[in-house]
N, C-alpha and C. Protein backbone atom coordinates (compact mmCIF):
# COMPACT_ATOMS: atom_id res chain seq x y z
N UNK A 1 -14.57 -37.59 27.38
CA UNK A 1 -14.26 -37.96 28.74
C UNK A 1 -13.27 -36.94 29.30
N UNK A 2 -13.76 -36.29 30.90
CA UNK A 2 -12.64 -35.60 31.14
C UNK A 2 -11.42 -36.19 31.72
N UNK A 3 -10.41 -35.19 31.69
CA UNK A 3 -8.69 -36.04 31.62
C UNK A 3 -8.80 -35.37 33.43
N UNK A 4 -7.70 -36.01 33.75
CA UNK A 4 -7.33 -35.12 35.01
C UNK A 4 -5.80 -35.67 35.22
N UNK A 5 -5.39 -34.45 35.65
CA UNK A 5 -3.78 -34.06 35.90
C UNK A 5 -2.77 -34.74 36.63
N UNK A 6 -1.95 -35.22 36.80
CA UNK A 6 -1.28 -35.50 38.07
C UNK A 6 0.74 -35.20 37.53
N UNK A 7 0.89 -35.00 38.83
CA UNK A 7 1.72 -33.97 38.34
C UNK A 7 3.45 -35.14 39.07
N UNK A 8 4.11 -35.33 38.96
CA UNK A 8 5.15 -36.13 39.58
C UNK A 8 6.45 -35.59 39.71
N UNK A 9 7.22 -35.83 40.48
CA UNK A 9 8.40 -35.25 40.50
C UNK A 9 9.43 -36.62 40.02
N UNK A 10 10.74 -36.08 39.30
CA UNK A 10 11.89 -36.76 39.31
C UNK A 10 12.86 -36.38 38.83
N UNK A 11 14.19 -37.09 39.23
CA UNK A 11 15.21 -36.46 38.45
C UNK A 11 15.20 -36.12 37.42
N UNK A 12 16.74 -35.00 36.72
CA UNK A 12 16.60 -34.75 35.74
C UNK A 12 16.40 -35.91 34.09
N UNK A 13 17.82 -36.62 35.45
CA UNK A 13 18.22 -38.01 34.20
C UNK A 13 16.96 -38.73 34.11
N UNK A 14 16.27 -38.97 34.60
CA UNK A 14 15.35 -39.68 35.11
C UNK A 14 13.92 -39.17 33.52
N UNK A 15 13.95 -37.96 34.22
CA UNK A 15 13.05 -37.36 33.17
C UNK A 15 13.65 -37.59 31.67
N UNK A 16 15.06 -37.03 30.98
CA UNK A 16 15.06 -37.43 30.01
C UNK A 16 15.47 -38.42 29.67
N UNK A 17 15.68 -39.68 30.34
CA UNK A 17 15.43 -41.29 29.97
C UNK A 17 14.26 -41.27 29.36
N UNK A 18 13.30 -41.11 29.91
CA UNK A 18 11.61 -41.37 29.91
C UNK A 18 11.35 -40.90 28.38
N UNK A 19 11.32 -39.51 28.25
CA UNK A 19 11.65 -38.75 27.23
C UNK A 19 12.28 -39.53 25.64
N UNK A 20 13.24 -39.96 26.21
CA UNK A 20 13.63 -40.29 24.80
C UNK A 20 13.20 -41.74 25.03
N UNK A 21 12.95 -42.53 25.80
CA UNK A 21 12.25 -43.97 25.40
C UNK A 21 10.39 -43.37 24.75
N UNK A 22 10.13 -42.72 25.21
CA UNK A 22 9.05 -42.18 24.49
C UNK A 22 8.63 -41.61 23.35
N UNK A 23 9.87 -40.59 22.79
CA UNK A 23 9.81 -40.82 21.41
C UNK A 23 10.46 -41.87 20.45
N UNK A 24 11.19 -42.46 21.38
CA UNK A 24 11.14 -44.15 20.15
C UNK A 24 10.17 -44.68 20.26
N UNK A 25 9.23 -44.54 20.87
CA UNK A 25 8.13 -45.95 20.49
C UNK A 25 7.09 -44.74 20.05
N UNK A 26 7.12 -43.52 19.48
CA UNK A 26 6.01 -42.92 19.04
C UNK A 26 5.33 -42.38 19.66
N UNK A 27 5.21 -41.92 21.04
CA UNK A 27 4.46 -41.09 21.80
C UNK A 27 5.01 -40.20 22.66
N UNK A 28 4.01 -39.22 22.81
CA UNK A 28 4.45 -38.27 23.81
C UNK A 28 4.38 -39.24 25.27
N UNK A 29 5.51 -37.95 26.19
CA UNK A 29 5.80 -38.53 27.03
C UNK A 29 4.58 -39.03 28.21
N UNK A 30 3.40 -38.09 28.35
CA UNK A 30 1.84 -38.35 28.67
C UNK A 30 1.42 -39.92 28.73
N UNK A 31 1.33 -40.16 27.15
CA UNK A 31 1.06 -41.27 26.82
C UNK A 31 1.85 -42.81 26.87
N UNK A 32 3.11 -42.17 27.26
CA UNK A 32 4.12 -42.90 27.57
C UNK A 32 3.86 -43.91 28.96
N UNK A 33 3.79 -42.83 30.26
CA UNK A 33 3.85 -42.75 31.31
C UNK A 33 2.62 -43.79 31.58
N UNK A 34 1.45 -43.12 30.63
CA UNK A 34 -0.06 -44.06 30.97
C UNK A 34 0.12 -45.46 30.61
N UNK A 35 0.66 -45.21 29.52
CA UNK A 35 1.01 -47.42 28.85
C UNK A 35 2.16 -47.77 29.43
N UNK A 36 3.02 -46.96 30.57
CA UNK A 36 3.90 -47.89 31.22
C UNK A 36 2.80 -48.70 32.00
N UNK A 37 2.29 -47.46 32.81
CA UNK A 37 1.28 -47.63 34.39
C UNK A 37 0.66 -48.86 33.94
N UNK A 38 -0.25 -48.71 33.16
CA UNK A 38 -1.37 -49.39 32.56
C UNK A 38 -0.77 -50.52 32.17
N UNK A 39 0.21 -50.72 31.78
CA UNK A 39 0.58 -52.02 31.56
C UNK A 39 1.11 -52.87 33.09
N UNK A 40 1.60 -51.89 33.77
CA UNK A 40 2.31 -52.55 35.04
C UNK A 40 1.27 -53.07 36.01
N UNK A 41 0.13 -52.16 35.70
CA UNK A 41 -1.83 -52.26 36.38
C UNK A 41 -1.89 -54.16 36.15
N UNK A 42 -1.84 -54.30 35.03
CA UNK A 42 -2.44 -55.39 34.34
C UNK A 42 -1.77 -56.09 34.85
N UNK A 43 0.19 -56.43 34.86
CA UNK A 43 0.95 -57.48 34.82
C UNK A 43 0.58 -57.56 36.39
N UNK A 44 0.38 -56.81 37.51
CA UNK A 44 0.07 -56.75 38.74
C UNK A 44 -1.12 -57.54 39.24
N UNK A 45 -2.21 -56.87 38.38
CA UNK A 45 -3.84 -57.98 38.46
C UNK A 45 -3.79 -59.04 37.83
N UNK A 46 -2.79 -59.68 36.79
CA UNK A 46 -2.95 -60.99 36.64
C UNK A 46 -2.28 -61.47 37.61
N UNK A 47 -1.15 -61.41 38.42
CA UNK A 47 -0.41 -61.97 39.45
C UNK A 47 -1.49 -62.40 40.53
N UNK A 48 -1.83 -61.24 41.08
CA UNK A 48 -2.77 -61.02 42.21
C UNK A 48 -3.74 -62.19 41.77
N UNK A 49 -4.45 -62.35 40.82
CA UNK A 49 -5.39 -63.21 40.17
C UNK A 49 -4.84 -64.82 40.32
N UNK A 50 -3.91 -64.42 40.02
CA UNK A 50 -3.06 -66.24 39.71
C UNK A 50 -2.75 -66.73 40.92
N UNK A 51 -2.54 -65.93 42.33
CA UNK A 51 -2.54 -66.36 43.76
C UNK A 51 -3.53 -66.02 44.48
N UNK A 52 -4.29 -65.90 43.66
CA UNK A 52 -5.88 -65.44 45.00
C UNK A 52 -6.29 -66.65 45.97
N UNK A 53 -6.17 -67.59 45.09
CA UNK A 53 -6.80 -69.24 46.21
C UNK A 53 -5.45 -69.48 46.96
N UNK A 54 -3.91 -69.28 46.81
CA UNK A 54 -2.86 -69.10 47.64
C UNK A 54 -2.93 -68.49 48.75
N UNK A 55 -3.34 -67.25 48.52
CA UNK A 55 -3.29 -65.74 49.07
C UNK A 55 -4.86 -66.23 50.58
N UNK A 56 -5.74 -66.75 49.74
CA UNK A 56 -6.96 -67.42 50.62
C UNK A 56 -6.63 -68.45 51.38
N UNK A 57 -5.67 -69.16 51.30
CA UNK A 57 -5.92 -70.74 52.02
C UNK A 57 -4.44 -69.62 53.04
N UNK A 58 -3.35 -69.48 52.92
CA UNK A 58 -2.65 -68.23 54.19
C UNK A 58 -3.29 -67.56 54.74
N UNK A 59 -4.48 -66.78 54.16
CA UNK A 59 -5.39 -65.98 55.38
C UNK A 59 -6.19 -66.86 56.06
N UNK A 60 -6.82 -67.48 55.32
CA UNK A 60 -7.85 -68.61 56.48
C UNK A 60 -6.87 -69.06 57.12
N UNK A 61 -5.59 -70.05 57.27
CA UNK A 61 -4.42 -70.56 58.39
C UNK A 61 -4.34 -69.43 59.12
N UNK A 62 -3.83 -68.18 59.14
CA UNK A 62 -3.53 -67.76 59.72
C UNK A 62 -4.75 -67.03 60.57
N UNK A 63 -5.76 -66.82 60.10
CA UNK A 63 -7.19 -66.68 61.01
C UNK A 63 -7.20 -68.12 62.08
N UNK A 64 -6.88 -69.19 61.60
CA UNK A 64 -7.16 -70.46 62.65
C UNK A 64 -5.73 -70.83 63.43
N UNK A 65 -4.67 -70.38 63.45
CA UNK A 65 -3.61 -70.46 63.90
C UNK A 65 -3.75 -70.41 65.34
N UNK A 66 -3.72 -68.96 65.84
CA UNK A 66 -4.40 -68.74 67.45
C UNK A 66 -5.38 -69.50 68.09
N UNK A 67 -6.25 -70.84 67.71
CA UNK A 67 -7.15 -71.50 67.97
C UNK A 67 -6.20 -73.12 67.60
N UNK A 68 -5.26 -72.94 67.45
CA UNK A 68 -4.73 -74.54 67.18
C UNK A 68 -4.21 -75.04 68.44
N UNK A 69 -4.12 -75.71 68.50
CA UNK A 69 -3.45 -76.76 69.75
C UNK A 69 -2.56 -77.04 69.49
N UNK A 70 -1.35 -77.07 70.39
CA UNK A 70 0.07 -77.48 70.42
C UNK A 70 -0.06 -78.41 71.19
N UNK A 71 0.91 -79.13 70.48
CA UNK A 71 0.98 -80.68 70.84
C UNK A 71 2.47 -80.97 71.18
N UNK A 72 3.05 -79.92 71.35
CA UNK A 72 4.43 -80.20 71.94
C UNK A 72 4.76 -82.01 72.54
N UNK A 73 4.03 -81.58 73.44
CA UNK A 73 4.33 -83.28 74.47
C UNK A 73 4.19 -84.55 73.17
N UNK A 74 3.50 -84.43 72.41
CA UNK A 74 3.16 -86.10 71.17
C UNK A 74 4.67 -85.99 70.55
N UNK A 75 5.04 -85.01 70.43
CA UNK A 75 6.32 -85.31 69.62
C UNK A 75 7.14 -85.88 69.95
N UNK A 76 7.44 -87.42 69.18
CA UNK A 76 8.51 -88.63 69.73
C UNK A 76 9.82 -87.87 69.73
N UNK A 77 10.70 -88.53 70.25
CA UNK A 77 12.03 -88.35 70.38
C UNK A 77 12.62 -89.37 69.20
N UNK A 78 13.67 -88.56 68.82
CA UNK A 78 14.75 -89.28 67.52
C UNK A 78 14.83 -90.77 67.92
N UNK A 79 15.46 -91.43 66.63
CA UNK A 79 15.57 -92.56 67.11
C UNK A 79 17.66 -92.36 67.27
N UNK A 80 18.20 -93.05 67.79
CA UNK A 80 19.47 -93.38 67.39
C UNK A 80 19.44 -93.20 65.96
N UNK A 81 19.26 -94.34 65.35
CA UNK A 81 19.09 -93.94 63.48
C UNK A 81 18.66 -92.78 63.28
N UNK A 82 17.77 -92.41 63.60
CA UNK A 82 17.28 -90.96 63.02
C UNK A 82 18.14 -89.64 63.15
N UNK A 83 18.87 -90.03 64.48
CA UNK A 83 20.05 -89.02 65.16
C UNK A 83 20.88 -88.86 64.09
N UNK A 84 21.55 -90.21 63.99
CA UNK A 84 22.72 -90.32 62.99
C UNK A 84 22.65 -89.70 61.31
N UNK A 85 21.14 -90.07 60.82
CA UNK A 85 20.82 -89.62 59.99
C UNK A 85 21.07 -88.13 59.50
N UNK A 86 20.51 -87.47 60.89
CA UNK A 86 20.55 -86.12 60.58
C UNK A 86 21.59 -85.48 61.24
N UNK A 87 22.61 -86.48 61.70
CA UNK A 87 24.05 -85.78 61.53
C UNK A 87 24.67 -86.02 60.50
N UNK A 88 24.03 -86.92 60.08
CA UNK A 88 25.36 -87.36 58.46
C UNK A 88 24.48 -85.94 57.46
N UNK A 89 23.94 -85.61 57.95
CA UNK A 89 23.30 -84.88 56.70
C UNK A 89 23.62 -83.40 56.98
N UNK A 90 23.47 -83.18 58.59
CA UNK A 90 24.60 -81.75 58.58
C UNK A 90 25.66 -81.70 58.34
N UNK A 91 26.76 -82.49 58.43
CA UNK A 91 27.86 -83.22 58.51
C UNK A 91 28.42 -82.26 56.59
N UNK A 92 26.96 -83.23 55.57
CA UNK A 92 27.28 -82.73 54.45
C UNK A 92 27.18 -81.12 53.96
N UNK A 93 26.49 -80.60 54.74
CA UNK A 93 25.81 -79.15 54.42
C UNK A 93 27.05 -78.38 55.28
N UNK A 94 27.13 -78.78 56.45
CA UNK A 94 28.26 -77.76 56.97
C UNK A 94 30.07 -78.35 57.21
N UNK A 95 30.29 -79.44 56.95
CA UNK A 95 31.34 -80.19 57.14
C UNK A 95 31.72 -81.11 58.68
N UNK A 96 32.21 -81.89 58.55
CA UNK A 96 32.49 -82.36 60.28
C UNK A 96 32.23 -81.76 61.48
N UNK A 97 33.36 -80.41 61.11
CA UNK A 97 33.42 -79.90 61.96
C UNK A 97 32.43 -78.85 61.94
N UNK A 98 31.76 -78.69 61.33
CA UNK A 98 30.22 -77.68 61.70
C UNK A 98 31.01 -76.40 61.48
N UNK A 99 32.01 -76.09 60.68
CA UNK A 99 32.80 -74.73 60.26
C UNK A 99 32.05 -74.16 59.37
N UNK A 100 31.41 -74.97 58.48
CA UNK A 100 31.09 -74.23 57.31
C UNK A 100 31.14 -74.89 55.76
N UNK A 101 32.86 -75.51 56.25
CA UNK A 101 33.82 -75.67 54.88
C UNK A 101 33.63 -77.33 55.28
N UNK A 102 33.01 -77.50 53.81
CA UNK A 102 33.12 -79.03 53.42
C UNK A 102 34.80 -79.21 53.18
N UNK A 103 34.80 -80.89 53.43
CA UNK A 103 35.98 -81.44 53.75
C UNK A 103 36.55 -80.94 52.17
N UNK A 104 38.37 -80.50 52.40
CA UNK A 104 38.65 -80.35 50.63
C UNK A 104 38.56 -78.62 50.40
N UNK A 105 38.00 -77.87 51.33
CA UNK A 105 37.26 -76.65 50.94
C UNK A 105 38.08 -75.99 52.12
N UNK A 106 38.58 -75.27 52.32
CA UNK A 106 39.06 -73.94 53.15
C UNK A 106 37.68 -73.48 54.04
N UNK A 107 38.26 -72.93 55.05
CA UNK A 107 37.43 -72.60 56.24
C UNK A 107 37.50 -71.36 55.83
């Protein structure tokens, strides 16, 4: 099979990192470079593989997005309870006073 060339640039340090992780595991630096790639190929296509029906059901939404209907107007208004609710609950995330600093905690 024929080989073909490719040629890369990098630092110096760079280069002899590579270099000497390559002769600890037994290969020239060539062969080094190919079973990094080649391995990073693989850990990449199983990913890609493991979110393909993810990756599909975001492109179809977002193909039908521009064709959805907003329904602004159906959306009820809070209740009192519901108000309170979700002030007691910012209340905990940012403090009383909406500073930041939970009560006890410096601003």
């Amino acid at each position: 099979m024929a080989k073909t060339r490719i040629s890369i640039s990098l630092e110096r340090e760079q280069a002899e990192r590579i270099r000497q992780h390559a002769e600890r595991a037994g290969l020239d630096v060539s062969a080094y470079l190919v079973h990094a790639a080649t391995r990073q190929m693989a850990e990449t296509e199983a990913v890609e593989a493991q979110f393909a029906a993810v990756d599909a059901l975001i492109a179809a939404a977002e193909a039908e997005a521009p064709n959805a209907r907003h329904a602004d107007a159906a959306v009820p208004e809070l209740t009192e309870r519901e108000r309170q609710e979700v002030e007691a609950a910012l209340d905990l995330v940012y403090g009383a006073d909406r500073s930041g600093a939970r009560s006890g905690e410096a601003a």
